[in-house]
PDB file of N, CA and C in Angstrom:
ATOM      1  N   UNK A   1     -63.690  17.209  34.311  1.00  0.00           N
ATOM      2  CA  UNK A   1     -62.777  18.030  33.525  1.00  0.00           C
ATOM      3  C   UNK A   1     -61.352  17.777  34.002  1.00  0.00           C
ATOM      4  N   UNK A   2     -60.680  17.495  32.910  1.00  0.00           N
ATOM      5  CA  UNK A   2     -59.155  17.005  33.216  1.00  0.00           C
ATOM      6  C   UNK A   2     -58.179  18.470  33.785  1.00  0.00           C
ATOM      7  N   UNK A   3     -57.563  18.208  34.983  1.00  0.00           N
ATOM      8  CA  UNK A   3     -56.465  18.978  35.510  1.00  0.00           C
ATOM      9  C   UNK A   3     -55.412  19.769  35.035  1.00  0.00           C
ATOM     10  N   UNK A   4     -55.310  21.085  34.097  1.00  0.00           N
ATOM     11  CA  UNK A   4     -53.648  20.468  33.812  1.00  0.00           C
ATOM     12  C   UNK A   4     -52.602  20.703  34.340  1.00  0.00           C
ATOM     13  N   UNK A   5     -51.638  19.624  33.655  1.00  0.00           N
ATOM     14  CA  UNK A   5     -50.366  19.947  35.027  1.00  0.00           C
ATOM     15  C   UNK A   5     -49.909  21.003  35.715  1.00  0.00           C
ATOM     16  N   UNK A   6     -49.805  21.702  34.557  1.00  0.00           N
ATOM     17  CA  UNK A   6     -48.737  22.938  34.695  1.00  0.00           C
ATOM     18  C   UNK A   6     -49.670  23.958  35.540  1.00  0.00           C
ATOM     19  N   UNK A   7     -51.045  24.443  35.621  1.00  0.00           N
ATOM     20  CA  UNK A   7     -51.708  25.114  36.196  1.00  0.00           C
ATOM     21  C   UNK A   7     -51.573  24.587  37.283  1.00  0.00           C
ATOM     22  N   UNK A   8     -51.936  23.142  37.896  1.00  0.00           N
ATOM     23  CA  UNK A   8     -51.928  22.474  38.794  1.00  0.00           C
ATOM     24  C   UNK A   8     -50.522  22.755  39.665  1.00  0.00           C
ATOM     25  N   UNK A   9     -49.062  22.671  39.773  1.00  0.00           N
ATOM     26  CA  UNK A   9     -48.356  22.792  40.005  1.00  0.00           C
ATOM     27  C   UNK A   9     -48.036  24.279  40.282  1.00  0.00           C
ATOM     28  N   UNK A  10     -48.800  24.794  39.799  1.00  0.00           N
ATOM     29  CA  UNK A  10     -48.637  27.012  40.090  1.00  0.00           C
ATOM     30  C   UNK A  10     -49.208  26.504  41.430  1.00  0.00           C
ATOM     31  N   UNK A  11     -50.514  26.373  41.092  1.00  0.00           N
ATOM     32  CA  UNK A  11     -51.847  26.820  42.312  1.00  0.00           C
ATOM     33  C   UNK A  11     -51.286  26.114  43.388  1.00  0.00           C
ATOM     34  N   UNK A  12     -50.821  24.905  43.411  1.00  0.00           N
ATOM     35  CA  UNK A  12     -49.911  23.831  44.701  1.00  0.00           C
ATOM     36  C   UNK A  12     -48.887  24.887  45.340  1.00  0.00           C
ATOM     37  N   UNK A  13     -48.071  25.427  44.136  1.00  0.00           N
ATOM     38  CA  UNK A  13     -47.196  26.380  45.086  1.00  0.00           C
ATOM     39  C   UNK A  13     -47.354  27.783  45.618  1.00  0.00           C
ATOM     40  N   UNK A  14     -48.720  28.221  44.712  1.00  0.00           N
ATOM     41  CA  UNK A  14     -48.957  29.129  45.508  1.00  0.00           C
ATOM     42  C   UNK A  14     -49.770  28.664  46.975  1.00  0.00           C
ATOM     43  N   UNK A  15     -50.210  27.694  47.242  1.00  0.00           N
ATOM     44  CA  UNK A  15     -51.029  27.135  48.426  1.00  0.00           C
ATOM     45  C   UNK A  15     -49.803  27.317  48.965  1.00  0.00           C
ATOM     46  N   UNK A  16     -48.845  26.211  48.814  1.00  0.00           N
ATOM     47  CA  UNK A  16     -47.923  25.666  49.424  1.00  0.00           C
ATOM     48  C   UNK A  16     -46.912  27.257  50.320  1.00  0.00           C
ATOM     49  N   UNK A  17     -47.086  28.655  49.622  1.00  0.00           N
ATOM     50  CA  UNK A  17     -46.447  29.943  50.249  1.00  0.00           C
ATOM     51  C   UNK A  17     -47.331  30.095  50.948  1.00  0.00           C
ATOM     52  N   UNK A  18     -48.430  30.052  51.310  1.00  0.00           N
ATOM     53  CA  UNK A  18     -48.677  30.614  52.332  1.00  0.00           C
ATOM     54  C   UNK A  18     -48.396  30.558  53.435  1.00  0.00           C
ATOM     55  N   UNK A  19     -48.095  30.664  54.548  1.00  0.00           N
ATOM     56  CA  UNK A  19     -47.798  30.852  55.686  1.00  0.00           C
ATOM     57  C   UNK A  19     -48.064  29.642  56.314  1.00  0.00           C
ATOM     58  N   UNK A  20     -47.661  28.891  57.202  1.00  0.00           N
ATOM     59  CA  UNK A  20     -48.120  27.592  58.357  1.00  0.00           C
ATOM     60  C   UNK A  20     -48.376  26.647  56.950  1.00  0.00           C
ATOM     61  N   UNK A  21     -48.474  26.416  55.568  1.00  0.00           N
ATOM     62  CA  UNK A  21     -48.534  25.168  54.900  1.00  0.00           C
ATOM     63  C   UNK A  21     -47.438  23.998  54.889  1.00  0.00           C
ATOM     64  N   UNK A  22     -47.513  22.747  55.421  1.00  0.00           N
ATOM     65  CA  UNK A  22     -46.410  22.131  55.311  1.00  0.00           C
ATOM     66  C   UNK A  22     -46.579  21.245  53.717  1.00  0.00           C
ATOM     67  N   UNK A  23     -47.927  21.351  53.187  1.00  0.00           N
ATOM     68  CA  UNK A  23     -48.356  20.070  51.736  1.00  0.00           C
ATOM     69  C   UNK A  23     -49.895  20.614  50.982  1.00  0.00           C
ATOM     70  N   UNK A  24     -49.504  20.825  50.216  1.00  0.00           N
ATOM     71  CA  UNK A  24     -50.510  20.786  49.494  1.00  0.00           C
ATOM     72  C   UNK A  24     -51.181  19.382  48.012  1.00  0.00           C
ATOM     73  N   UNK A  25     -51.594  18.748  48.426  1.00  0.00           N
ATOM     74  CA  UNK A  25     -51.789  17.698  47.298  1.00  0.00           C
ATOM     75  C   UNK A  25     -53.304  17.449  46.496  1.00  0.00           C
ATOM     76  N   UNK A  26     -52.970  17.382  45.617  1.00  0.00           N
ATOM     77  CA  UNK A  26     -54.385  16.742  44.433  1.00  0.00           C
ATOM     78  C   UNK A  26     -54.823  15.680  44.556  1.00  0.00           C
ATOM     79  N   UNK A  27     -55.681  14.938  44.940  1.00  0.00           N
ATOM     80  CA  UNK A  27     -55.847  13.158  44.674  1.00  0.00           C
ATOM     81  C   UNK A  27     -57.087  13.403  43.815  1.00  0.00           C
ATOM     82  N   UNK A  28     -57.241  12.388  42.769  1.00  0.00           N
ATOM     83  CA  UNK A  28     -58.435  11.917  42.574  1.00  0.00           C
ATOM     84  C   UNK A  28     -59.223  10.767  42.880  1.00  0.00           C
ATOM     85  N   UNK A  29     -60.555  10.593  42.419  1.00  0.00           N
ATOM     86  CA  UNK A  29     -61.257  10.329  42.636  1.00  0.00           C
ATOM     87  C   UNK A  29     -61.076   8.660  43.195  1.00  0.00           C
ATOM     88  N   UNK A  30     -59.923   8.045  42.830  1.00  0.00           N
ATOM     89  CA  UNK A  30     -59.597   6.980  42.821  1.00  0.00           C
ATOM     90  C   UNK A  30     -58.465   6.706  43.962  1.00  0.00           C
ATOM     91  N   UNK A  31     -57.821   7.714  44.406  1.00  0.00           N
ATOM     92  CA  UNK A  31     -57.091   8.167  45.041  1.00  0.00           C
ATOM     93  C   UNK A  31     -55.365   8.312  45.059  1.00  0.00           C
ATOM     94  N   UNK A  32     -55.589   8.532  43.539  1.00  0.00           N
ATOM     95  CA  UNK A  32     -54.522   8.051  42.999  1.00  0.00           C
ATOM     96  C   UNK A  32     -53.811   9.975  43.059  1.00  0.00           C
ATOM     97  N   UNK A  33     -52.260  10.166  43.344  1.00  0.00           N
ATOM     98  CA  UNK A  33     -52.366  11.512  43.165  1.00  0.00           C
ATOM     99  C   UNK A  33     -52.157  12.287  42.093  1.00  0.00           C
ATOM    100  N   UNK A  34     -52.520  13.448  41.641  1.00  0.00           N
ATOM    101  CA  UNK A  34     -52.619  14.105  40.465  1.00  0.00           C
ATOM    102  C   UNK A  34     -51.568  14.921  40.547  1.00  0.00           C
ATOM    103  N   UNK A  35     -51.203  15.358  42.041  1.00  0.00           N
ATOM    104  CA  UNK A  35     -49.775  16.517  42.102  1.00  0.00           C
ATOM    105  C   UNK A  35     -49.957  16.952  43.684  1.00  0.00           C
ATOM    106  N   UNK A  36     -48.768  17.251  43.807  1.00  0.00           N
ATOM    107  CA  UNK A  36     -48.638  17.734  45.280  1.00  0.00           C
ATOM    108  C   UNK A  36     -47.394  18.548  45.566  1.00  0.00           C
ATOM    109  N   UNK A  37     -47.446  19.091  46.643  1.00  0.00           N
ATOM    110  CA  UNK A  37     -45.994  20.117  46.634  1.00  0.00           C
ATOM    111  C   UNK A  37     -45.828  19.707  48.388  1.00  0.00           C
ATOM    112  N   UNK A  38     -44.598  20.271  48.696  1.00  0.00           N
ATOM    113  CA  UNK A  38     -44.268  20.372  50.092  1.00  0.00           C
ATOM    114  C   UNK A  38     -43.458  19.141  50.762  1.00  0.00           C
ATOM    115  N   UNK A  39     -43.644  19.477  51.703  1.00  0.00           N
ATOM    116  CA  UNK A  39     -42.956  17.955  52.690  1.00  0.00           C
ATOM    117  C   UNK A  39     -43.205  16.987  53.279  1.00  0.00           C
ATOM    118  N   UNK A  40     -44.555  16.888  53.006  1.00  0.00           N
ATOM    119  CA  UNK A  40     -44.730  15.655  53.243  1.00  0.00           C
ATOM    120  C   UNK A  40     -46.516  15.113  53.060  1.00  0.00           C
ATOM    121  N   UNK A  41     -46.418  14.862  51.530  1.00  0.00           N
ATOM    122  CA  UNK A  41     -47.922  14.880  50.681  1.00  0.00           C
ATOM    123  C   UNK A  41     -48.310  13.578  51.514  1.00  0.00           C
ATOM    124  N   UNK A  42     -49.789  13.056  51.680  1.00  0.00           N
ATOM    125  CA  UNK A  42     -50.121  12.277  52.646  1.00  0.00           C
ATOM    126  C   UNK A  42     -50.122  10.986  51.683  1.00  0.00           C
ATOM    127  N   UNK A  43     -50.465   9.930  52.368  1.00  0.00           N
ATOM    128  CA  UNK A  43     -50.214   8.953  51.540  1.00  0.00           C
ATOM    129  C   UNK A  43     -51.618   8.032  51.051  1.00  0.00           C
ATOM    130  N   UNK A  44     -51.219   6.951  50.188  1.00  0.00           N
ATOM    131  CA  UNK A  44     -52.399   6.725  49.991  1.00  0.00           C
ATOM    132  C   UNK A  44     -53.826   6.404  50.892  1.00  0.00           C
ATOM    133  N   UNK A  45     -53.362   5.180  51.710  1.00  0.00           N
ATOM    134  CA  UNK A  45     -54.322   5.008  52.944  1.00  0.00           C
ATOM    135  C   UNK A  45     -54.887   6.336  53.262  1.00  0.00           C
ATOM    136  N   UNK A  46     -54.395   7.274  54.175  1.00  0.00           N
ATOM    137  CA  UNK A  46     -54.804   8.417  54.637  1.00  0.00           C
ATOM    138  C   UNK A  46     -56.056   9.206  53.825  1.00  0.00           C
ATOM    139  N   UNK A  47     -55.289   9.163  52.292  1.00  0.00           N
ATOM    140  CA  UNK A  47     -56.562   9.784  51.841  1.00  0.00           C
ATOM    141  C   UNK A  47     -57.639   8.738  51.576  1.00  0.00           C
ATOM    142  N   UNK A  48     -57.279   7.423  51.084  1.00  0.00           N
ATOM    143  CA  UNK A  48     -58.997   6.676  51.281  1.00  0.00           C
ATOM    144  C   UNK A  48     -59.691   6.810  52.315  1.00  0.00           C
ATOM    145  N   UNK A  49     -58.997   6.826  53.537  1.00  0.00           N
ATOM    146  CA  UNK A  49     -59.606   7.345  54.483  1.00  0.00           C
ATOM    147  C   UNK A  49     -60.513   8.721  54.883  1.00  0.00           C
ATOM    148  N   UNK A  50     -59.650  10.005  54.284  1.00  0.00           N
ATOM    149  CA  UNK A  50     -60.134  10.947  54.297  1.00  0.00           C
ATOM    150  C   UNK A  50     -61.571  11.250  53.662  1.00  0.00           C
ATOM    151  N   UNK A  51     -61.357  10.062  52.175  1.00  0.00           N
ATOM    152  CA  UNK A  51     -62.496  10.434  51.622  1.00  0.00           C
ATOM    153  C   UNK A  51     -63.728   9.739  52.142  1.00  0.00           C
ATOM    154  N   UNK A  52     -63.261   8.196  52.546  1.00  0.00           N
ATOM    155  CA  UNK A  52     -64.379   7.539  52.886  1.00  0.00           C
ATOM    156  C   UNK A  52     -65.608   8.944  54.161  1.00  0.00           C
ATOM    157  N   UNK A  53     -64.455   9.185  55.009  1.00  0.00           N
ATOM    158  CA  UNK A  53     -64.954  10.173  56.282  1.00  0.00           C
ATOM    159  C   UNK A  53     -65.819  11.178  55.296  1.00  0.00           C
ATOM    160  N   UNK A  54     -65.297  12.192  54.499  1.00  0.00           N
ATOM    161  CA  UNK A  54     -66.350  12.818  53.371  1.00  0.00           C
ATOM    162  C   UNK A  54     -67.647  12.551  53.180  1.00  0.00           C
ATOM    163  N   UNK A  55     -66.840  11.439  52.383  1.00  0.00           N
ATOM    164  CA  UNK A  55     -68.651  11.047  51.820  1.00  0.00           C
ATOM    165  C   UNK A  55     -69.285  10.387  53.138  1.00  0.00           C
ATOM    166  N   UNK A  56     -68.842   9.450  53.635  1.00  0.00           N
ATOM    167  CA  UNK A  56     -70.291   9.625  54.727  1.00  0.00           C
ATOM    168  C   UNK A  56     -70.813  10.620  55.824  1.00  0.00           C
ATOM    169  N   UNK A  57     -70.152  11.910  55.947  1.00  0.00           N
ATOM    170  CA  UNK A  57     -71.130  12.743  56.706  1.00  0.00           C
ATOM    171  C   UNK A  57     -71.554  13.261  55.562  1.00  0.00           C
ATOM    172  N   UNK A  58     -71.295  13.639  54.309  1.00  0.00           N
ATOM    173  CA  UNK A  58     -72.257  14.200  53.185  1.00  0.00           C
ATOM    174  C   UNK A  58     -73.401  13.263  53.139  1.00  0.00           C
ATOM    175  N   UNK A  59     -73.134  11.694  53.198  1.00  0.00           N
ATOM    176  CA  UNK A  59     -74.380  11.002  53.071  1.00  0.00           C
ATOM    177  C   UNK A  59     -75.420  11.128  54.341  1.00  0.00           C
ATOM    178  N   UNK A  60     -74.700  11.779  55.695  1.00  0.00           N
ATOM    179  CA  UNK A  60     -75.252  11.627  57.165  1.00  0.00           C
ATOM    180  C   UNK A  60     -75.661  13.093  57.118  1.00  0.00           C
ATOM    181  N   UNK A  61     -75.632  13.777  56.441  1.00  0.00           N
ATOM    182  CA  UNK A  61     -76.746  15.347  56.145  1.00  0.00           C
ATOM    183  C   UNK A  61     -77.069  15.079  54.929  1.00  0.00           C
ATOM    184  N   UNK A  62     -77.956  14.512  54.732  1.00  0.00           N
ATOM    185  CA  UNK A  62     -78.769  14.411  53.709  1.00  0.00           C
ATOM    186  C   UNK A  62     -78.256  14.298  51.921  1.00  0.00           C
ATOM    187  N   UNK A  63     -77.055  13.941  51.874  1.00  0.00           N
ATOM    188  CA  UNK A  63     -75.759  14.327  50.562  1.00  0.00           C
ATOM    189  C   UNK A  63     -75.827  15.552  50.194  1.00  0.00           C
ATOM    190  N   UNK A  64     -75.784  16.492  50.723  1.00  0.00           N
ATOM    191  CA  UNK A  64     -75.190  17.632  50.686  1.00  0.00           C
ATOM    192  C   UNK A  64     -74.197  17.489  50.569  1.00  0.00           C
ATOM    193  N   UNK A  65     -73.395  18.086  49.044  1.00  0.00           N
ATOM    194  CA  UNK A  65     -71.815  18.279  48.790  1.00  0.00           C
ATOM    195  C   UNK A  65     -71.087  19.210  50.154  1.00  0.00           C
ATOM    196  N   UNK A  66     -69.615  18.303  50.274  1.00  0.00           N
ATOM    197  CA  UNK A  66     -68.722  18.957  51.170  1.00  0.00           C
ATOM    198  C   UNK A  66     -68.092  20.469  50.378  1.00  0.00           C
ATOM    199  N   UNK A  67     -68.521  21.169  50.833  1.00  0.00           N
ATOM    200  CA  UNK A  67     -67.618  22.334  50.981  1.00  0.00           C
ATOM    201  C   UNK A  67     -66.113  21.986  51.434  1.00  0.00           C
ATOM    202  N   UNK A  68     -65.905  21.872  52.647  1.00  0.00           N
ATOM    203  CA  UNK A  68     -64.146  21.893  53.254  1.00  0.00           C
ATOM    204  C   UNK A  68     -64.800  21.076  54.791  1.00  0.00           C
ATOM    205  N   UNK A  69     -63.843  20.299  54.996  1.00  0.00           N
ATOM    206  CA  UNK A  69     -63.577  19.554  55.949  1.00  0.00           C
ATOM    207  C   UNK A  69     -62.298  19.380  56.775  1.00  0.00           C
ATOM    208  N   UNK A  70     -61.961  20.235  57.723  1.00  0.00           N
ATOM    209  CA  UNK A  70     -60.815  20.296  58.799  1.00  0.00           C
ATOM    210  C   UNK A  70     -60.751  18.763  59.750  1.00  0.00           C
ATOM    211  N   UNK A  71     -59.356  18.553  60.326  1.00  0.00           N
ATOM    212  CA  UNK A  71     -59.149  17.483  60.893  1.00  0.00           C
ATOM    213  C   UNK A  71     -57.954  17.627  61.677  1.00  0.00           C
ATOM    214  N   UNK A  72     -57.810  17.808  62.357  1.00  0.00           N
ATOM    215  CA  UNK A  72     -56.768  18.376  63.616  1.00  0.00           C
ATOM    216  C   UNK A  72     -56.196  17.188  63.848  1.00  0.00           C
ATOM    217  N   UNK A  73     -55.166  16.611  63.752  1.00  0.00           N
ATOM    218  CA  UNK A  73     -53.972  15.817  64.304  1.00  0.00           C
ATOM    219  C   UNK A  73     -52.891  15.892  65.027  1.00  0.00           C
ATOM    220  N   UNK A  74     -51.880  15.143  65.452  1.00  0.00           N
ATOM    221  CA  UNK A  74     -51.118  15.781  66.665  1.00  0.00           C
ATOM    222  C   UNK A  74     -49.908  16.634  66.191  1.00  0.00           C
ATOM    223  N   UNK A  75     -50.052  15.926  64.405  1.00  0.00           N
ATOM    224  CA  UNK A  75     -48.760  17.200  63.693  1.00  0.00           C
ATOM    225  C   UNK A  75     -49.398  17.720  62.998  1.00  0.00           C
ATOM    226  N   UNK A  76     -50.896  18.141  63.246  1.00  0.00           N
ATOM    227  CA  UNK A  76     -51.307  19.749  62.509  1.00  0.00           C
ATOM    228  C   UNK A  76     -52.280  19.329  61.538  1.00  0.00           C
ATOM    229  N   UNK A  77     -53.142  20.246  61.552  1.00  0.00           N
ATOM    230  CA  UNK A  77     -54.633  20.219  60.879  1.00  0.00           C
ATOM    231  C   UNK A  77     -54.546  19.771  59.220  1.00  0.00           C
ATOM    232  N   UNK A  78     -55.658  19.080  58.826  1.00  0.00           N
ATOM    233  CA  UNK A  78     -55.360  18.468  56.895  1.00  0.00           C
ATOM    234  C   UNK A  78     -56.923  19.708  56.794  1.00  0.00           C
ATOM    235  N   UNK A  79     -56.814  20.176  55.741  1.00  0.00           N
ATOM    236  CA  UNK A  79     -58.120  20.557  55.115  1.00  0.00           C
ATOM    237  C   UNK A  79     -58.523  19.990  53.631  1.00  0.00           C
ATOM    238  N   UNK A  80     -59.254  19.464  54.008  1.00  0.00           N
ATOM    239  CA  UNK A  80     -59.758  18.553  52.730  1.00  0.00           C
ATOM    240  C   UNK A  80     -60.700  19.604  52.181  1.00  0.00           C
ATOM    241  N   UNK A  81     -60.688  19.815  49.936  1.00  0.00           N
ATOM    242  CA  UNK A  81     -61.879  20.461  50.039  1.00  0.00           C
ATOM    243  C   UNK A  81     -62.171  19.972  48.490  1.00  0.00           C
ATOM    244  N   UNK A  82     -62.933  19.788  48.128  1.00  0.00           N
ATOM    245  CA  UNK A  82     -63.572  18.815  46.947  1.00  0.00           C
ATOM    246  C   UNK A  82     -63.323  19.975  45.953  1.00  0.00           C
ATOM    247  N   UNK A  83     -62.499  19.851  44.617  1.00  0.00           N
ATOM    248  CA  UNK A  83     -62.253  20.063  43.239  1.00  0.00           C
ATOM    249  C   UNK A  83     -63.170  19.376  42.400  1.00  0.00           C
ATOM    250  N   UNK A  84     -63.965  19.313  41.452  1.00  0.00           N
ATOM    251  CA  UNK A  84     -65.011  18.762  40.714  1.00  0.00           C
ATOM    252  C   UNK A  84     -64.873  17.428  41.312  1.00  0.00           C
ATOM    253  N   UNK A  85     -64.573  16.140  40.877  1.00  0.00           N
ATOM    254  CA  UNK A  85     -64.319  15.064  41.311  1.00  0.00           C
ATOM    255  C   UNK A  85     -63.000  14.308  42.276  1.00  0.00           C
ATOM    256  N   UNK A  86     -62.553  15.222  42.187  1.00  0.00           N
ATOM    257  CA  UNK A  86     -61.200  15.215  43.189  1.00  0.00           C
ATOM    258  C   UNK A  86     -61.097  16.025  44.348  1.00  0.00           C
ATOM    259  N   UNK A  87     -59.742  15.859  45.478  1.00  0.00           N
ATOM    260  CA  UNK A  87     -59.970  16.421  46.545  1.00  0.00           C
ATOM    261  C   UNK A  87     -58.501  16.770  47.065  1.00  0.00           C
ATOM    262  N   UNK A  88     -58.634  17.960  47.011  1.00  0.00           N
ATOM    263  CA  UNK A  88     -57.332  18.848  47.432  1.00  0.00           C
ATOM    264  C   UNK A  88     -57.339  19.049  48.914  1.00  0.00           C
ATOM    265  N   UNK A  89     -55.739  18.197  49.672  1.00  0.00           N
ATOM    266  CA  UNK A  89     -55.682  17.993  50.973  1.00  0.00           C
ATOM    267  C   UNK A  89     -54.579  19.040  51.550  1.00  0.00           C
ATOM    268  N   UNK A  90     -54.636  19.976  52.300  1.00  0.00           N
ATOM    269  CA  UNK A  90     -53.643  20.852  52.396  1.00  0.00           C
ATOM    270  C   UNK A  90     -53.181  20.656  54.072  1.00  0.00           C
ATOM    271  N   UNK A  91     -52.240  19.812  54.660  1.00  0.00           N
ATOM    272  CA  UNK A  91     -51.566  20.337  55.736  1.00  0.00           C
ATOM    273  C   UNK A  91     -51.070  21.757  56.091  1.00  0.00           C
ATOM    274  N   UNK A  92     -50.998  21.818  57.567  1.00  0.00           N
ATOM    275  CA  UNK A  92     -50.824  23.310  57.738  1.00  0.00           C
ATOM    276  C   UNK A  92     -50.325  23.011  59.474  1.00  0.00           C
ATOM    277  N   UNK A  93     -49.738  23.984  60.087  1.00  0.00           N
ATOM    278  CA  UNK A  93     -48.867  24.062  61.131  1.00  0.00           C
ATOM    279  C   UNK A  93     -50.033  23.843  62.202  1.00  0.00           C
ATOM    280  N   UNK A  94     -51.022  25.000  62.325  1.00  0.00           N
ATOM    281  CA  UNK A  94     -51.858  24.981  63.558  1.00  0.00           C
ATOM    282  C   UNK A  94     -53.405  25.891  63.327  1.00  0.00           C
ATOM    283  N   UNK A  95     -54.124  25.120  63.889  1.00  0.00           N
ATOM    284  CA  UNK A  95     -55.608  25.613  63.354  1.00  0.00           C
ATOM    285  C   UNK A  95     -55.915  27.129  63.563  1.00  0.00           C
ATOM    286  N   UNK A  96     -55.199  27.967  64.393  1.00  0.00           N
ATOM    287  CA  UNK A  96     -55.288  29.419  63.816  1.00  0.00           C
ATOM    288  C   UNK A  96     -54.681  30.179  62.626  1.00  0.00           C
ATOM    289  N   UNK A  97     -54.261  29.410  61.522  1.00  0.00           N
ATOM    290  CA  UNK A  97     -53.882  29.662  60.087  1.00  0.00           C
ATOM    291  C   UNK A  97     -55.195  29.230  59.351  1.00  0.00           C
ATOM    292  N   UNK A  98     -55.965  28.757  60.022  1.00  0.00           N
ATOM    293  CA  UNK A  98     -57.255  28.294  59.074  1.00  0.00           C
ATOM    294  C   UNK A  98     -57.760  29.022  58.750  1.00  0.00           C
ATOM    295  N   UNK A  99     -57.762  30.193  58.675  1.00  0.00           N
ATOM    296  CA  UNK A  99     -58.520  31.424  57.744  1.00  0.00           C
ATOM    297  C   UNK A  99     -57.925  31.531  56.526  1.00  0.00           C
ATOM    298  N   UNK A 100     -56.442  31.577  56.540  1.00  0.00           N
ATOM    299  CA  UNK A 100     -55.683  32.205  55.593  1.00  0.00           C
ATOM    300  C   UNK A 100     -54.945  30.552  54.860  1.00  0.00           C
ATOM    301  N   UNK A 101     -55.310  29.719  55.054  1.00  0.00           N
ATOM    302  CA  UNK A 101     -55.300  28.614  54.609  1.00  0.00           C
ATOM    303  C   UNK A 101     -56.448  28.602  53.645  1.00  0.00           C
ATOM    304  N   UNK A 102     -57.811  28.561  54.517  1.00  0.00           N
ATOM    305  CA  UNK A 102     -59.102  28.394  53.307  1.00  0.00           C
ATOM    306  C   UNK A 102     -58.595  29.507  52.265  1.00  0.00           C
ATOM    307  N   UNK A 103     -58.548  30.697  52.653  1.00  0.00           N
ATOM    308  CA  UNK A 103     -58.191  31.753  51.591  1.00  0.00           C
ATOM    309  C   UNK A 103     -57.717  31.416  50.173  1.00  0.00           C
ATOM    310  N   UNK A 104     -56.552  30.718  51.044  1.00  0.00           N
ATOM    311  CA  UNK A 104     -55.288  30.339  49.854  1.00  0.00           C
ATOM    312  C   UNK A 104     -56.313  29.406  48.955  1.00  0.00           C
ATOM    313  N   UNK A 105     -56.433  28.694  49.427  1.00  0.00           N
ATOM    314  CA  UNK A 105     -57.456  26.975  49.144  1.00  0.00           C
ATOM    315  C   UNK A 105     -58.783  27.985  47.748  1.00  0.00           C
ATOM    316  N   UNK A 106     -59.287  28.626  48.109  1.00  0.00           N
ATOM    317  CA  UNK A 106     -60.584  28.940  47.372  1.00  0.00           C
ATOM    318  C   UNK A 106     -59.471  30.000  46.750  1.00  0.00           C
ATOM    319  N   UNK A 107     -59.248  30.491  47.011  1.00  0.00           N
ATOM    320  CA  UNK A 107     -58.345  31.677  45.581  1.00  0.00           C
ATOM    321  C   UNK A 107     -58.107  30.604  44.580  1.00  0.00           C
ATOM    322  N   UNK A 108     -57.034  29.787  44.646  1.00  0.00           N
ATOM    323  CA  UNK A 108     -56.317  28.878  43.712  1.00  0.00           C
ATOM    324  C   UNK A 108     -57.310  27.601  43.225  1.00  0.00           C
ATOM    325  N   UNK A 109     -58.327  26.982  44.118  1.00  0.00           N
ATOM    326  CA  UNK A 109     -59.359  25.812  43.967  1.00  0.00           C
ATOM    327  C   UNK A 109     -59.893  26.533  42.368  1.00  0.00           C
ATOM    328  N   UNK A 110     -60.700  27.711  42.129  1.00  0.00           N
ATOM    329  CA  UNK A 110     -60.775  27.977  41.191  1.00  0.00           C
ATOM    330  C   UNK A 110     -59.979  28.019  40.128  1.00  0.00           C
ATOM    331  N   UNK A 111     -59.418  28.244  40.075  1.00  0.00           N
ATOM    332  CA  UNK A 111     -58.309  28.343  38.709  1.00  0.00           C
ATOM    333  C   UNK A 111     -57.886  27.154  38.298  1.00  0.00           C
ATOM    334  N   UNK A 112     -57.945  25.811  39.113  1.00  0.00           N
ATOM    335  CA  UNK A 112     -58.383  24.400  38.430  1.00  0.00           C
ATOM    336  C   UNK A 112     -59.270  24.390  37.615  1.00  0.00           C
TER     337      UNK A 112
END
C-alpha cells in the first residue's frame, strides 16, 4: 500500500518532536527514501545495511517478522521498525529515550 506524502511528513514530524529524536526517515523496500525529517536522515549504505542485519536474524529465528530492532552507536541509538514493506529508521540521543521513542514510533507507524 502506497505512502502518502503529506500523512507521511505529519507522522515524521510528529516522531521527529519527541524528545532525544535527532531523524526520523522512511526507506523502502529498495532502499530508496520515501521521506525523512531532522538532521541527519541516514544514508543509503547504512540502511542496506540495516536491512540486510533485519532480515537475517528474522531468517536466524525461524522468519519471524521484525517487530523493532535497536542499534546503539557512538552518536546514539537507530530504531529500525518495519511499515508494511518498508522500514522506518528513527535516530535518537541515548538509549534511555527508548520507551518514549517506541511510543512515538507505534502511535504514528499506524497512521501510515
Amino acid at each position: 500500500m502506497p505512502v502518502d506524502p503529506l500523512q507521511l511528513d505529519e507522522a515524521l514530524g510528529r516522531i521527529l518532536s519527541t524528545r532525544g529524536v535527532r531523524y526520523a526517515a522512511l526507506v523502502g523496500p529498495d532502499s530508496s527514501p520515501l521521506g525523512s525529517a531532522g538532521t541527519q536522515p541516514p544514508d543509503a549504505s547504512f540502511v542496506r545495511a540495516a536491512q540486510a542485519v533485519a532480515q537475517s536474524l528474522s531468517a536466524t529465528v525461524g522468519d519471524q517478522p521484525l517487530k523493532d530492532l535497536m542499534m546503539d552507536f557512538a552518536d546514539g541509538p537507530v530504531l529500525l521498525t518495519p511499515q508494511s514493506d518498508n522500514l522506518l529508521l528513527v535516530g535518537f540521543d541515548e538509549v534511555g529515550n527508548l520507551g518514549r521513542v517506541r511510543f512515538a514510533v507505534k502511535r504514528e507507524i499506524s497512521r501510515l
